[in-house]
C-alpha atoms as a PDB file:
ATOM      1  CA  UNK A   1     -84.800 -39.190  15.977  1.00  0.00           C
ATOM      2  CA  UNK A   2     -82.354 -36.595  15.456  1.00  0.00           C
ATOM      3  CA  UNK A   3     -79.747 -34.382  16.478  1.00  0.00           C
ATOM      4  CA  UNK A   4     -80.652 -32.158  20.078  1.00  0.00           C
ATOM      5  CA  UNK A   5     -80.207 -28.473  19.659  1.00  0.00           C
ATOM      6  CA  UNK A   6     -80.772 -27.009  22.653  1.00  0.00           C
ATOM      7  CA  UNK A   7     -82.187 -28.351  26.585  1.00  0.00           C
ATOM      8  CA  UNK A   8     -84.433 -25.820  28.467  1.00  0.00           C
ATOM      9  CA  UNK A   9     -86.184 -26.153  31.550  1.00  0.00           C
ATOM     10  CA  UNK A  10     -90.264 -25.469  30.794  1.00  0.00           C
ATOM     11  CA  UNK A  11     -92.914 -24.757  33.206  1.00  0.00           C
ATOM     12  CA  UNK A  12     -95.371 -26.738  34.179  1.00  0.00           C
ATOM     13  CA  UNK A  13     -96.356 -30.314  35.808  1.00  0.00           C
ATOM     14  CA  UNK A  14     -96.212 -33.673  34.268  1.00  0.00           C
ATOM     15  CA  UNK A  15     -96.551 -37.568  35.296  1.00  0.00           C
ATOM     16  CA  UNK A  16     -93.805 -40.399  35.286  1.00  0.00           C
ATOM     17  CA  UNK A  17     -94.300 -42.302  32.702  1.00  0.00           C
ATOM     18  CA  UNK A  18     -95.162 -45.989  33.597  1.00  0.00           C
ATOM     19  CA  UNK A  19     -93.306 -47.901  30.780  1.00  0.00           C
ATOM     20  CA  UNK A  20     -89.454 -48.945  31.386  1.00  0.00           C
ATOM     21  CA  UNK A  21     -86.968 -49.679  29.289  1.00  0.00           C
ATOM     22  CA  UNK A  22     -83.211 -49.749  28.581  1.00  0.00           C
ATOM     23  CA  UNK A  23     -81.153 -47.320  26.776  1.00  0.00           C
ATOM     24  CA  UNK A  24     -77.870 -47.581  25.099  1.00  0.00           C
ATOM     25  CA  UNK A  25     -75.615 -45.062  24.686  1.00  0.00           C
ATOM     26  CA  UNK A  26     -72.706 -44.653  21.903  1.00  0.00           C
ATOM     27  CA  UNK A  27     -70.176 -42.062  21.236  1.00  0.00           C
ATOM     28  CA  UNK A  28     -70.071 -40.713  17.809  1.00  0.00           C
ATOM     29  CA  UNK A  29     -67.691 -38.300  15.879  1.00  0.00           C
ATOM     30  CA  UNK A  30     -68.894 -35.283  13.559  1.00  0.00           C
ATOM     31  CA  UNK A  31     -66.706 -34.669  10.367  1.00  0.00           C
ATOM     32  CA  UNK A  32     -64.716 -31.934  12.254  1.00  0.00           C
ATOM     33  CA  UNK A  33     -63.815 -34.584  14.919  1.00  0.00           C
ATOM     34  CA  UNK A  34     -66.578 -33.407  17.687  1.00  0.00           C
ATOM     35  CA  UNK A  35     -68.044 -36.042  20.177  1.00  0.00           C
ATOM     36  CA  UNK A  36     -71.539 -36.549  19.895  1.00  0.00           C
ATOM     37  CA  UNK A  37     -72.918 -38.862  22.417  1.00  0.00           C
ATOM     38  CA  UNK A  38     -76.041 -41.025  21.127  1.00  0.00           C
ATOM     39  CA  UNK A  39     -79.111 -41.943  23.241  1.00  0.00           C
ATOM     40  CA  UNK A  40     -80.797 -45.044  21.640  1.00  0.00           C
ATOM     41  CA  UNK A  41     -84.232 -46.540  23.139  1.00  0.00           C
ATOM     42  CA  UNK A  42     -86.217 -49.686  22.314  1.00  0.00           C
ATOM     43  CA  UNK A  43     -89.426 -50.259  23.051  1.00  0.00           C
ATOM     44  CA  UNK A  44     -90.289 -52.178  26.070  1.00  0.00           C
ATOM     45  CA  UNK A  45     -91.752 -55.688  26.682  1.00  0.00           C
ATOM     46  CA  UNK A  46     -95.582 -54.879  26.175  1.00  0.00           C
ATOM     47  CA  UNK A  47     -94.790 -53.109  23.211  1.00  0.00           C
ATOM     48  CA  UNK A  48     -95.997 -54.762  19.739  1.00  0.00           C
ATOM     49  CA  UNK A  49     -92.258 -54.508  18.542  1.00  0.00           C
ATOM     50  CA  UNK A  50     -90.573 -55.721  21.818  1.00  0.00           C
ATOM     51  CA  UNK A  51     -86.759 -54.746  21.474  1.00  0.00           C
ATOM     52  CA  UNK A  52     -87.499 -52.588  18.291  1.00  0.00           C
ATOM     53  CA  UNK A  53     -85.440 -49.170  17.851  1.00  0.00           C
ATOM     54  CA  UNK A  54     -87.654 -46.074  19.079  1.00  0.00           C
ATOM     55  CA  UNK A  55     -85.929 -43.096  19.611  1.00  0.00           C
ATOM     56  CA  UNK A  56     -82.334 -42.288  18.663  1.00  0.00           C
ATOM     57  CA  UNK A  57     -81.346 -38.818  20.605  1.00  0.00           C
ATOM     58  CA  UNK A  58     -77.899 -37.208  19.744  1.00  0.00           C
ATOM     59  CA  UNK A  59     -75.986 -34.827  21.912  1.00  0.00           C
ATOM     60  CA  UNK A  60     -73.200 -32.365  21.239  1.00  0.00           C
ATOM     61  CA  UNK A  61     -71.037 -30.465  23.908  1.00  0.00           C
ATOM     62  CA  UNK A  62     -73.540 -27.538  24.430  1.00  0.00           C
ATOM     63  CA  UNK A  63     -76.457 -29.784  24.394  1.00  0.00           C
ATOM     64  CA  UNK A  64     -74.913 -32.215  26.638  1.00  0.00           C
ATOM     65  CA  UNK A  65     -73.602 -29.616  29.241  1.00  0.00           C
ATOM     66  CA  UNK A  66     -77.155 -27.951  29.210  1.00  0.00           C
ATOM     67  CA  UNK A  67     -78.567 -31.313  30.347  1.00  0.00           C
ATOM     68  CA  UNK A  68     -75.560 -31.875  32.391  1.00  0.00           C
ATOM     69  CA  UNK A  69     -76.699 -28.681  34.556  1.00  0.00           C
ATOM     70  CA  UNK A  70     -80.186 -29.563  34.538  1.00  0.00           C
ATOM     71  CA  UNK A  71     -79.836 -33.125  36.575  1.00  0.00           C
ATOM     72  CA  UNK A  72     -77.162 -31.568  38.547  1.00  0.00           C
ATOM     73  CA  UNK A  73     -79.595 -28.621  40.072  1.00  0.00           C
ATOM     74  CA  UNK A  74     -82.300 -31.485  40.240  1.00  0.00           C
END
């Protein structure tokens, strides 16, 4: 869990991931008044905690645009 600092592309190949689930998203404000969008996961069906909090992600402007550009040249 925690706050996402920076989004870069890395080489290499991977798998997609069998398990689904739903995420929920929330927007947040810092101290200073800056949106920060939260990514919040629960575990799926199968797991042992079905509908249990897994991963909170948070996003700020920079972060958000970096990821932003990533799915957009995908």
């Amino acid at each position: 869990m925690g706050w996402v600092t920076s989004v870069e592309r890395k080489a290499g190949t991977g798998r997609v991931q069998p398990t689904q689930f739903v995420a929920f998203e929330k927007v947040l404000e810092t101290d200073g008044g800056s949106p920060i969008v939260q990514i919040d996961t629960y575990g799926s069906s199968e797991r042992e905690s079905p509908g249990k909090q897994s991963q909170t992600l948070q996003f700020g402007r920079e972060t958000a645009a970096q990821l932003y550009a990533i799915f957009k040249d995908t």
